[in-house]
N, C-alpha and C. Protein backbone atom coordinates (compact mmCIF):
# COMPACT_ATOMS: atom_id res chain seq x y z
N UNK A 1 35.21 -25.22 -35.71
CA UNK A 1 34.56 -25.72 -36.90
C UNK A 1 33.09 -26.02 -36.58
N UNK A 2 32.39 -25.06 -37.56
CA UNK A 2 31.17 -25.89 -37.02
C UNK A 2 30.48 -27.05 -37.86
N UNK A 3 29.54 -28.06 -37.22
CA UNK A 3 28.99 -28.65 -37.69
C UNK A 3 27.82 -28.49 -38.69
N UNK A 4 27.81 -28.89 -39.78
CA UNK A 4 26.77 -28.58 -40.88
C UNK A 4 25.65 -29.93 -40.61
N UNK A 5 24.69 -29.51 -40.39
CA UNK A 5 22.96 -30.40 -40.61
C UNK A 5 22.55 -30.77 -41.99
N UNK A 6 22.19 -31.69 -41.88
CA UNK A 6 21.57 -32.01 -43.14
C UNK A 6 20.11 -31.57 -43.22
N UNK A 7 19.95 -30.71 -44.20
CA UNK A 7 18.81 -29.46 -44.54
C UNK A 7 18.68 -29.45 -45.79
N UNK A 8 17.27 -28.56 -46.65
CA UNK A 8 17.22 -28.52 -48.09
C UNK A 8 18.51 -28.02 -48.46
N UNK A 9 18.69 -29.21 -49.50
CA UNK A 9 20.09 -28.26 -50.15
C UNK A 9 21.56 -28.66 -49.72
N UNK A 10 21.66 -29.43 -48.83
CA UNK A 10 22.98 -29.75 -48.47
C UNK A 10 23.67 -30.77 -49.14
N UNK A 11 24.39 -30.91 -49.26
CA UNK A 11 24.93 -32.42 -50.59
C UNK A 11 25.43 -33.19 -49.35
N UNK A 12 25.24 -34.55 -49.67
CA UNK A 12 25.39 -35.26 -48.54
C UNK A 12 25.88 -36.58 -48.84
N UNK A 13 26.79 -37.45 -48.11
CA UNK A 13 27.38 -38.26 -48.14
C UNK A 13 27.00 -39.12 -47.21
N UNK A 14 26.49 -40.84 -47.64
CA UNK A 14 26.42 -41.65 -46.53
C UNK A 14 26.73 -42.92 -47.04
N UNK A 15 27.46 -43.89 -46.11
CA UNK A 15 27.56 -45.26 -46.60
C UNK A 15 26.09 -45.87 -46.22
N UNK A 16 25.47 -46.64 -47.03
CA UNK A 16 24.37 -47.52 -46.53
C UNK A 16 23.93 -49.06 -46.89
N UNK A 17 23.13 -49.50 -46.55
CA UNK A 17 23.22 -50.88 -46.92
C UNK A 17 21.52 -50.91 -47.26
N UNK A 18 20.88 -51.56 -47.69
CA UNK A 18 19.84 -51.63 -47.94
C UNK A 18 19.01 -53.18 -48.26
N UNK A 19 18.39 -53.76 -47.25
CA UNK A 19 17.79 -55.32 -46.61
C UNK A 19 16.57 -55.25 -47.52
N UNK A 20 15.76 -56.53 -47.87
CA UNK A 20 14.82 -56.41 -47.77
C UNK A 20 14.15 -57.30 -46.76
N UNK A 21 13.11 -57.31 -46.37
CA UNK A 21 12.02 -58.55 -45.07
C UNK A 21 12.89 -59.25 -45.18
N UNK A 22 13.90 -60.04 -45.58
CA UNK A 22 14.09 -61.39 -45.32
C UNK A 22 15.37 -61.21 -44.54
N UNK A 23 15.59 -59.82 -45.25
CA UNK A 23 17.07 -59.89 -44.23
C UNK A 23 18.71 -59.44 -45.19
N UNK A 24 18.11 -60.25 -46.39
CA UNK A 24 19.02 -60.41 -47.83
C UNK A 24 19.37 -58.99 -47.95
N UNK A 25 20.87 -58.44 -48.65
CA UNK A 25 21.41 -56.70 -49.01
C UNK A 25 20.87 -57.03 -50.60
N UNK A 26 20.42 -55.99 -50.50
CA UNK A 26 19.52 -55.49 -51.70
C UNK A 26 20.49 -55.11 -52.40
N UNK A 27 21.21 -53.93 -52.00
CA UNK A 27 22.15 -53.15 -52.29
C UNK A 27 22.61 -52.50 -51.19
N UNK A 28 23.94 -52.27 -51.87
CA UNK A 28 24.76 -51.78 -50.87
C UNK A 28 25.83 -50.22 -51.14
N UNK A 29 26.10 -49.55 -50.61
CA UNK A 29 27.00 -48.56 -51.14
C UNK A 29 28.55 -49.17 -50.74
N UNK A 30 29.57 -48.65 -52.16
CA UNK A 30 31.01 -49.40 -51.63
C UNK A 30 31.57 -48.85 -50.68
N UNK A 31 32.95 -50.10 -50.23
CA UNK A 31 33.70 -49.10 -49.16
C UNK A 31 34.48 -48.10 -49.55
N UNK A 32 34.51 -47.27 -48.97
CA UNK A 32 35.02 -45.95 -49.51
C UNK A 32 34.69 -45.10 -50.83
N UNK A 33 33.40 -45.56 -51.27
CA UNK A 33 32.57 -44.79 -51.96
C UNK A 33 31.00 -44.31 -51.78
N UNK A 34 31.26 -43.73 -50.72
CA UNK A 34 29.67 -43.56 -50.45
C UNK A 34 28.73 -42.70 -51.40
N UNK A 35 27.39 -42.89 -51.54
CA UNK A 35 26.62 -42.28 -52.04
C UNK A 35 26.37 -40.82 -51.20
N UNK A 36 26.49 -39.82 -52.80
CA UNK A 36 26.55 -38.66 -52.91
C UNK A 36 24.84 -38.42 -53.36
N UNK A 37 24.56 -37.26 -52.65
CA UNK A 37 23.42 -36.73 -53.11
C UNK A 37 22.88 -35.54 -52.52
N UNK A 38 21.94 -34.57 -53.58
CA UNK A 38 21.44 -33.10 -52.81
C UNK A 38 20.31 -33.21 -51.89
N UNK A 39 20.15 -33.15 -50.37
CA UNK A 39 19.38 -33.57 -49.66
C UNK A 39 18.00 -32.09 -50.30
N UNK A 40 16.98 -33.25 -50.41
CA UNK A 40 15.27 -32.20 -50.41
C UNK A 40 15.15 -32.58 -52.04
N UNK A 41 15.72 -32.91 -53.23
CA UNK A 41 15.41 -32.98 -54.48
C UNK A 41 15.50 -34.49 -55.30
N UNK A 42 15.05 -35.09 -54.13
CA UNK A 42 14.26 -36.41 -54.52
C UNK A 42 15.23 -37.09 -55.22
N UNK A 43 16.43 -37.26 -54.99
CA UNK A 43 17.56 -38.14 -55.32
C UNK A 43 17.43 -39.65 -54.98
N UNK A 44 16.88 -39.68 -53.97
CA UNK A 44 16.71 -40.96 -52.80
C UNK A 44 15.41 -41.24 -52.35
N UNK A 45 15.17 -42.27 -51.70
CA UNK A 45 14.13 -42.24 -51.54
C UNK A 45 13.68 -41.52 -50.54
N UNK A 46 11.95 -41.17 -50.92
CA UNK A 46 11.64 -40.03 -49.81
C UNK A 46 11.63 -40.86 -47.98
N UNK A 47 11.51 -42.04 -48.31
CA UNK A 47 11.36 -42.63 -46.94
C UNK A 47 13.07 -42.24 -46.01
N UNK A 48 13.82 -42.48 -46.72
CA UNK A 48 15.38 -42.86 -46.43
C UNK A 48 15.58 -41.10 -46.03
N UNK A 49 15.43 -40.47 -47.12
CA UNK A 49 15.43 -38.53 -47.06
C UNK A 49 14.97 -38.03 -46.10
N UNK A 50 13.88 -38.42 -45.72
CA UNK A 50 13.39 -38.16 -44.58
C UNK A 50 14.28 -38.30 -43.19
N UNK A 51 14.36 -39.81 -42.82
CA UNK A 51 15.31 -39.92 -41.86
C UNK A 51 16.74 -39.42 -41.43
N UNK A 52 17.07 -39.01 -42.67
CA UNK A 52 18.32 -38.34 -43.01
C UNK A 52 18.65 -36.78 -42.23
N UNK A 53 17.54 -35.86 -42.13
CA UNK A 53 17.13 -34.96 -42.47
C UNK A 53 17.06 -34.28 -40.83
N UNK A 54 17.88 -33.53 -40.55
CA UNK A 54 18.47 -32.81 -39.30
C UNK A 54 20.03 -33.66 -38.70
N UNK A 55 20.27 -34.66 -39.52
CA UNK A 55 21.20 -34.94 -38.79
C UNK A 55 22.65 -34.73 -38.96
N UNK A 56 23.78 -35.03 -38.83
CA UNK A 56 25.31 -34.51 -38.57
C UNK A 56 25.73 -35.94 -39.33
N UNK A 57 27.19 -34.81 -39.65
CA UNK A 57 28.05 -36.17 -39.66
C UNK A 57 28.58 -37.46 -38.26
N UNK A 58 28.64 -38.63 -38.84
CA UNK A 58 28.46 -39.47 -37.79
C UNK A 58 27.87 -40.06 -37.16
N UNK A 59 27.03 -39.54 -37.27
CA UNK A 59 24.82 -40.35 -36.98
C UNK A 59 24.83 -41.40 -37.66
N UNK A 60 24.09 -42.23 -37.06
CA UNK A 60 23.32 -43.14 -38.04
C UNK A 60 21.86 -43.33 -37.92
N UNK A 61 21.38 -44.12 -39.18
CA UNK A 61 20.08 -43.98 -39.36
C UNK A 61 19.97 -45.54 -38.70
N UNK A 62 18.61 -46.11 -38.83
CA UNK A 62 18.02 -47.04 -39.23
C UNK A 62 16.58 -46.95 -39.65
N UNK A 63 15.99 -47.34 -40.52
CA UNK A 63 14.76 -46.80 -41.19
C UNK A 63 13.71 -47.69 -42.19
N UNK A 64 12.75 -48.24 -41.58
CA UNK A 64 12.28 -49.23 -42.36
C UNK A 64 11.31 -48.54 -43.31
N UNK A 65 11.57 -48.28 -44.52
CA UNK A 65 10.52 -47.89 -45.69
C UNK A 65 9.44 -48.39 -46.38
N UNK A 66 7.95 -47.38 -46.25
CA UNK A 66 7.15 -48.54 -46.56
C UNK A 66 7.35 -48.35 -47.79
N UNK A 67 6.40 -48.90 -48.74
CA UNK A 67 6.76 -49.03 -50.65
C UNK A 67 6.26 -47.02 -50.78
N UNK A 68 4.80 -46.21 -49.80
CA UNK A 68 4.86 -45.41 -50.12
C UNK A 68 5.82 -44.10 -50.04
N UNK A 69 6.59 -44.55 -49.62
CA UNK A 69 7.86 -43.43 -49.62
C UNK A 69 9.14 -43.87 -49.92
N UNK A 70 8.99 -45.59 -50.80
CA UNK A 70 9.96 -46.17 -51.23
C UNK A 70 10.03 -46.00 -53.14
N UNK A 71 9.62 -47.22 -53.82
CA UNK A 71 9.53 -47.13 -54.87
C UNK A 71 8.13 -47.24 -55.11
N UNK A 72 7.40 -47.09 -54.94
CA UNK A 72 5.70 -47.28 -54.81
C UNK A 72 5.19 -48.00 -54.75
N UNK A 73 4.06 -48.34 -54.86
CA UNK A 73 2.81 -49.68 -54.92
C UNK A 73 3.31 -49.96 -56.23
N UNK A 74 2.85 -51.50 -56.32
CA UNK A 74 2.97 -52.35 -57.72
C UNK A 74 1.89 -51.74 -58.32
N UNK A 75 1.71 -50.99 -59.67
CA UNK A 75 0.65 -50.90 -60.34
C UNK A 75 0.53 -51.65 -61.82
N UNK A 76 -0.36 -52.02 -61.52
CA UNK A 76 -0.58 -53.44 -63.62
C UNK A 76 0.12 -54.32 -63.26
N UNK A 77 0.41 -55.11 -64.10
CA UNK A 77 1.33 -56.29 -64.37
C UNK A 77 1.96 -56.42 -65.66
N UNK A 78 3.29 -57.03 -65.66
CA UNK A 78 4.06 -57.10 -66.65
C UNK A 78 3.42 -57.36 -68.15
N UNK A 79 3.70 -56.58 -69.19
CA UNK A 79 3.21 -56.86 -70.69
C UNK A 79 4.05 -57.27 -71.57
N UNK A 80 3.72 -58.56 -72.15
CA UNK A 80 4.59 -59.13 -73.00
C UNK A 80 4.62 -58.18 -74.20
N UNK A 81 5.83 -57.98 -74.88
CA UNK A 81 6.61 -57.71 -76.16
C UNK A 81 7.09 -58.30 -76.77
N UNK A 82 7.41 -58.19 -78.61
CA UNK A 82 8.62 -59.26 -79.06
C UNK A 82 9.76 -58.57 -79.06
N UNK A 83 10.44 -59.99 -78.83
CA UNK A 83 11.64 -59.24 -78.86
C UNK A 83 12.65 -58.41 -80.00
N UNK A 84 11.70 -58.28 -81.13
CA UNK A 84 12.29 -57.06 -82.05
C UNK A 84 12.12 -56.04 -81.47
N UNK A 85 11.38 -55.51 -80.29
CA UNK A 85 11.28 -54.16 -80.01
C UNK A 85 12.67 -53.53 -79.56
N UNK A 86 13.23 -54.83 -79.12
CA UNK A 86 14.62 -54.29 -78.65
C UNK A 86 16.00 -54.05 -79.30
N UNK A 87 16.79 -53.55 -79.17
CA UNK A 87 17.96 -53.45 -79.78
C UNK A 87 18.42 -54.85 -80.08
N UNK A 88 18.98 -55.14 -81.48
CA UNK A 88 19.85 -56.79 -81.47
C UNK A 88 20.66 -56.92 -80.43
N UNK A 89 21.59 -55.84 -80.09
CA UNK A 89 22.27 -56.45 -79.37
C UNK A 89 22.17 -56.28 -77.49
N UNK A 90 20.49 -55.68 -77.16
CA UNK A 90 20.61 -55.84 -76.00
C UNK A 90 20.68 -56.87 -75.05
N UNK A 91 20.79 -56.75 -74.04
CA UNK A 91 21.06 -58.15 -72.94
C UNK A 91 19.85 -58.06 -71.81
N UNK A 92 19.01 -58.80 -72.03
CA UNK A 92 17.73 -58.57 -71.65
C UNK A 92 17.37 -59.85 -70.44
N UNK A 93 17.56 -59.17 -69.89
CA UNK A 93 17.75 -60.07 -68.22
C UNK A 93 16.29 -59.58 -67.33
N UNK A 94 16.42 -60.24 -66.49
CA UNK A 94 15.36 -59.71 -65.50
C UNK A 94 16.02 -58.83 -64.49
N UNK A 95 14.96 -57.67 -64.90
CA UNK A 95 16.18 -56.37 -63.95
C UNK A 95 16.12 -55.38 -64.60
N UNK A 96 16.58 -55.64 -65.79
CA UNK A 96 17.49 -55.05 -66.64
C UNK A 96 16.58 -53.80 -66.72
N UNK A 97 17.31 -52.10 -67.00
CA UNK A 97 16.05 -51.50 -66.70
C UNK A 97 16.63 -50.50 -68.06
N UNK A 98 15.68 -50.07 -68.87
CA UNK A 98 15.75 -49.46 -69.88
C UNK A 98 14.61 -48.34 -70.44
N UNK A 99 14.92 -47.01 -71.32
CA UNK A 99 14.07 -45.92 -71.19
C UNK A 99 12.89 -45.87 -72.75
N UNK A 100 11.93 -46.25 -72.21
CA UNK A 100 10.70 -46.37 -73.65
C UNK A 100 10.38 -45.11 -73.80
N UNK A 101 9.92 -44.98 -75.20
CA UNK A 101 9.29 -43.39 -75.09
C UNK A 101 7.50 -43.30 -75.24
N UNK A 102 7.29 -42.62 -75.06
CA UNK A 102 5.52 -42.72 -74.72
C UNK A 102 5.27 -41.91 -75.95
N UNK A 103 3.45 -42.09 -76.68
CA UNK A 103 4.15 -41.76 -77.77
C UNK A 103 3.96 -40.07 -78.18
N UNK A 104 4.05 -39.50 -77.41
CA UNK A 104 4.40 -37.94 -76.91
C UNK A 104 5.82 -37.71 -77.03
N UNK A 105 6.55 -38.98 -76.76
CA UNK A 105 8.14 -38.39 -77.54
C UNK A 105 8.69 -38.52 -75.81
N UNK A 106 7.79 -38.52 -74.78
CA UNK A 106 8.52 -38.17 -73.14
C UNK A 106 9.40 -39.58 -73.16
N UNK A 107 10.23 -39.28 -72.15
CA UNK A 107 10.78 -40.67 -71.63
C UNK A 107 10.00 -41.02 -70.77
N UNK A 108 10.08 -42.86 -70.41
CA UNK A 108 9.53 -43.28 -69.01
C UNK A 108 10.76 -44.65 -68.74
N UNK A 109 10.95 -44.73 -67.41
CA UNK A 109 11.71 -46.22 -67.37
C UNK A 109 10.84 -47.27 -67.27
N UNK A 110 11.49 -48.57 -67.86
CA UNK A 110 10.54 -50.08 -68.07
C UNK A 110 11.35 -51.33 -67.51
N UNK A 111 11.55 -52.21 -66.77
CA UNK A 111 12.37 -53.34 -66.59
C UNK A 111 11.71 -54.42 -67.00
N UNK A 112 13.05 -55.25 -67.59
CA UNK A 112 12.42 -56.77 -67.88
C UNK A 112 12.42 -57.47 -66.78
N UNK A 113 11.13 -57.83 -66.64
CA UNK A 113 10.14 -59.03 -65.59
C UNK A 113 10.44 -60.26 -65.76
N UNK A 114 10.90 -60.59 -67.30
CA UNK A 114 10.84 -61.85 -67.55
C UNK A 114 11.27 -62.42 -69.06
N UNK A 115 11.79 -63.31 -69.46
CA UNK A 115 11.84 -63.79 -71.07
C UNK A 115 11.34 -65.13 -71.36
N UNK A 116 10.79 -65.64 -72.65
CA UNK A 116 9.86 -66.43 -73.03
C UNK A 116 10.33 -66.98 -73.99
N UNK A 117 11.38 -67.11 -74.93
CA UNK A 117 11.86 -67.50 -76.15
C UNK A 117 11.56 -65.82 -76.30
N UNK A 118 10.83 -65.42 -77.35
CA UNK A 118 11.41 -64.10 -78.25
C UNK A 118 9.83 -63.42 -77.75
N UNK A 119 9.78 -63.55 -76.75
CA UNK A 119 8.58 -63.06 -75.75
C UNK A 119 9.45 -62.27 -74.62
N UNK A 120 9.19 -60.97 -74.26
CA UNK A 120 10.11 -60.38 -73.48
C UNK A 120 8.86 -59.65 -72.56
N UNK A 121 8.48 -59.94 -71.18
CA UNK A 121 7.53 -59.17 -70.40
C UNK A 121 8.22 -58.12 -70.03
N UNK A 122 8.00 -57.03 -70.45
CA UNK A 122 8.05 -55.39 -69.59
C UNK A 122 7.11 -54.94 -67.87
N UNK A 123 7.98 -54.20 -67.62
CA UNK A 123 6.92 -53.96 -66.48
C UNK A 123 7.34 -52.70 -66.24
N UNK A 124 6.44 -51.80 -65.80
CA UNK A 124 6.65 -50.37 -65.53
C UNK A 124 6.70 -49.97 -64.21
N UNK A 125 6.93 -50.76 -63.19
CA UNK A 125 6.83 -50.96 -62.17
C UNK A 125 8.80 -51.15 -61.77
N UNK A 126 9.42 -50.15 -60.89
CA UNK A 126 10.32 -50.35 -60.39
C UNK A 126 10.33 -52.01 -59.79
N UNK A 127 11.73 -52.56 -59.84
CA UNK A 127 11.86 -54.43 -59.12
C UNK A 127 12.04 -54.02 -57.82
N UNK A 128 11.92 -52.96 -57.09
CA UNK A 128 11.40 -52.78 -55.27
C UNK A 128 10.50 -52.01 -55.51
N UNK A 129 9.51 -51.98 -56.42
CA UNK A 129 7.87 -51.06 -56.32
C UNK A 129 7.33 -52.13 -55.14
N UNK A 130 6.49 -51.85 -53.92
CA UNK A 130 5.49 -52.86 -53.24
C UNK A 130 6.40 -53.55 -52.26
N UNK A 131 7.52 -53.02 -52.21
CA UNK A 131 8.30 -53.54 -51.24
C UNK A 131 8.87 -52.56 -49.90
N UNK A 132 9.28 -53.69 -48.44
CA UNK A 132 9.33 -52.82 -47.96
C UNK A 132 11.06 -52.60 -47.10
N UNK A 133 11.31 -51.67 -47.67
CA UNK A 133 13.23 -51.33 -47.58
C UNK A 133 13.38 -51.07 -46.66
N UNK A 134 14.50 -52.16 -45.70
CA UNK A 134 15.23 -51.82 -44.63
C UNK A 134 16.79 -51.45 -44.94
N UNK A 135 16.91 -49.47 -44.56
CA UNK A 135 18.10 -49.19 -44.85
C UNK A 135 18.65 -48.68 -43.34
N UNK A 136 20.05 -49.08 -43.46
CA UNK A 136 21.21 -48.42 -42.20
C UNK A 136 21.81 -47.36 -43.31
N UNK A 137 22.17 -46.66 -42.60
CA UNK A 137 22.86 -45.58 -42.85
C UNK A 137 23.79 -44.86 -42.14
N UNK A 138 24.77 -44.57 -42.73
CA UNK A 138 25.97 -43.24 -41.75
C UNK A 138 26.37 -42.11 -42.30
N UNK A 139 26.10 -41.05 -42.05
CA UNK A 139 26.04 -39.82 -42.25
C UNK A 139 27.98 -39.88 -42.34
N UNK A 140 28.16 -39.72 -43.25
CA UNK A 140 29.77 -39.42 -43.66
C UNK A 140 30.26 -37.78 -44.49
N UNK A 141 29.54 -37.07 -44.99
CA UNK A 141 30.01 -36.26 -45.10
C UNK A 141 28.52 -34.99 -45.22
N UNK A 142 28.69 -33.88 -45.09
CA UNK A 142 27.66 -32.59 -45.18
C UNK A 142 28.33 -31.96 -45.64
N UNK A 143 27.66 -30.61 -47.06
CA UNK A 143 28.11 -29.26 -47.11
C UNK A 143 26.72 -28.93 -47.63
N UNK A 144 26.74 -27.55 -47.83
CA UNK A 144 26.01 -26.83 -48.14
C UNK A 144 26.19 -27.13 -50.28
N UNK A 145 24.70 -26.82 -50.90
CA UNK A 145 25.69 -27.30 -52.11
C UNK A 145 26.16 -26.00 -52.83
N UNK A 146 26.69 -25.95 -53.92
CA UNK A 146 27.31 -24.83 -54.42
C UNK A 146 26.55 -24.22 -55.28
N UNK A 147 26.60 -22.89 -55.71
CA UNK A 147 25.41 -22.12 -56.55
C UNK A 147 25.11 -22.89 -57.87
N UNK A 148 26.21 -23.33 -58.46
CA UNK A 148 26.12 -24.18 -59.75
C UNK A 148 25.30 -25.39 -59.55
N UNK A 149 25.98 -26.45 -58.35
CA UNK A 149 25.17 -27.96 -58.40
C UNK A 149 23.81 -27.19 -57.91
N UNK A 150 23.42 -26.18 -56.96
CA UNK A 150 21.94 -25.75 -57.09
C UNK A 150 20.99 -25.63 -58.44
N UNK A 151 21.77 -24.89 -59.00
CA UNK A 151 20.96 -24.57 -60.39
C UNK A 151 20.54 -25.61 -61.56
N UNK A 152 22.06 -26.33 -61.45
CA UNK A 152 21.52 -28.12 -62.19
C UNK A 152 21.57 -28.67 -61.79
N UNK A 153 20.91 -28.50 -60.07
CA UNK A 153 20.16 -29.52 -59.44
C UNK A 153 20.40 -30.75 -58.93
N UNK A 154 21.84 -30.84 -59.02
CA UNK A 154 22.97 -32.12 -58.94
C UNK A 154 24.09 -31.58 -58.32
N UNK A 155 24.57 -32.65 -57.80
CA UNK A 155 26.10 -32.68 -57.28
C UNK A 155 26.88 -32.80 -58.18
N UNK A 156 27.82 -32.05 -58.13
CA UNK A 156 29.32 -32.29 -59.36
C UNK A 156 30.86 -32.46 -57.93
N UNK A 157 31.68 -32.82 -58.90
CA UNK A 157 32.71 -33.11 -57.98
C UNK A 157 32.52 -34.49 -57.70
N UNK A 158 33.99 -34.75 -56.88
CA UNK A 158 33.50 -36.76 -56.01
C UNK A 158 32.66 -36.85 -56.09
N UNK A 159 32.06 -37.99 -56.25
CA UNK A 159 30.96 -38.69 -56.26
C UNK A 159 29.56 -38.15 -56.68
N UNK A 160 29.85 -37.43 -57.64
CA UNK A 160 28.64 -36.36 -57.73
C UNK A 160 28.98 -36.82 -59.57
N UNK A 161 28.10 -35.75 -60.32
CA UNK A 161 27.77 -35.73 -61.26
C UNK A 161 29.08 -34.76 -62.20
N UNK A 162 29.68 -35.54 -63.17
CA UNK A 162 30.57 -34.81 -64.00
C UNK A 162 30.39 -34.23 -65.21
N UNK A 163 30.25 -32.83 -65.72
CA UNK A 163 30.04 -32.33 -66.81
C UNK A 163 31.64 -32.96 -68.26
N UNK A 164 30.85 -33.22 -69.09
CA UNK A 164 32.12 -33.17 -69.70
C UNK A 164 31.68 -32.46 -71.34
């Protein structure tokens, strides 16, 4: 049997955990559900992709990410909205991350920063933009991906992306 590398194009499986400076799990992947993804098409972050990238099943990483190959530099600061802009019945937390349209009709993502009474700050800024990610990682599964998840660019199957 031979061993498959992780190369453009390979769908790839790893459990990981993800720190920030203080030490605290940011996030984490479950047990026995690791994160699925097509290595080279920017699924992940480019810092984490990178490290990933020649290795086997069974490796592990460790990899401290700066914000530029993480979620980026902080750019602007949060802009207050009322809160009619939002759906009645959304749940508008800090975090919470939701898709505005620009007014070209494109999508962009926005998270709430913050709430005020019926004052809701937006920010366009990912909540790890300017930060810097300490991830472990274990290489748990490699294949090559299949002509289909190539073409739409996604994994299908376990842990991958399901057409329905």
């Amino acid at each position: 049997m031979s061993l498959e590398t992780i190369a453009m194009n390979s769908v790839v499986q790893i459990n990981y955990v993800l720190r920030g400076d203080d030490g605290a799990v940011i996030d984490q992947s479950e047990p026995g559900e690791p994160l699925t993804y097509m290595h080279g098409h920017h699924q992940i972050v480019v810092g984490l992709e990178n490290a990933l990238a020649g290795k086997n099943v069974g490796d592990k990483v460790e990899v401290k990410v700066q914000p530029e190959e993480g979620y980026g530099r902080r750019d602007g600061t949060p802009q207050p909205i009322d809160r009619s802009a939002f759906p009645a019945s959304a749940v508008l937390e800090p975090g919470t991350q939701f898709i505005a349209r620009a007014p070209d009709g494109s999508p962009f993502p926005i998270w709430i920063a913050g709430v005020s009474g019926n004052t809701i700050f937006i920010d366009r800024n990912h909540p790890l933009a300017g930060k810097i990610l300490h991830f472990t990682a274990e290489v748990t599964g490699v294949r090559q991906a299949t002509a289909e998840e190539l073409s739409h660019g996604h994994v299908h199957g376990p842990g991958g992306h399901h057409h329905h």
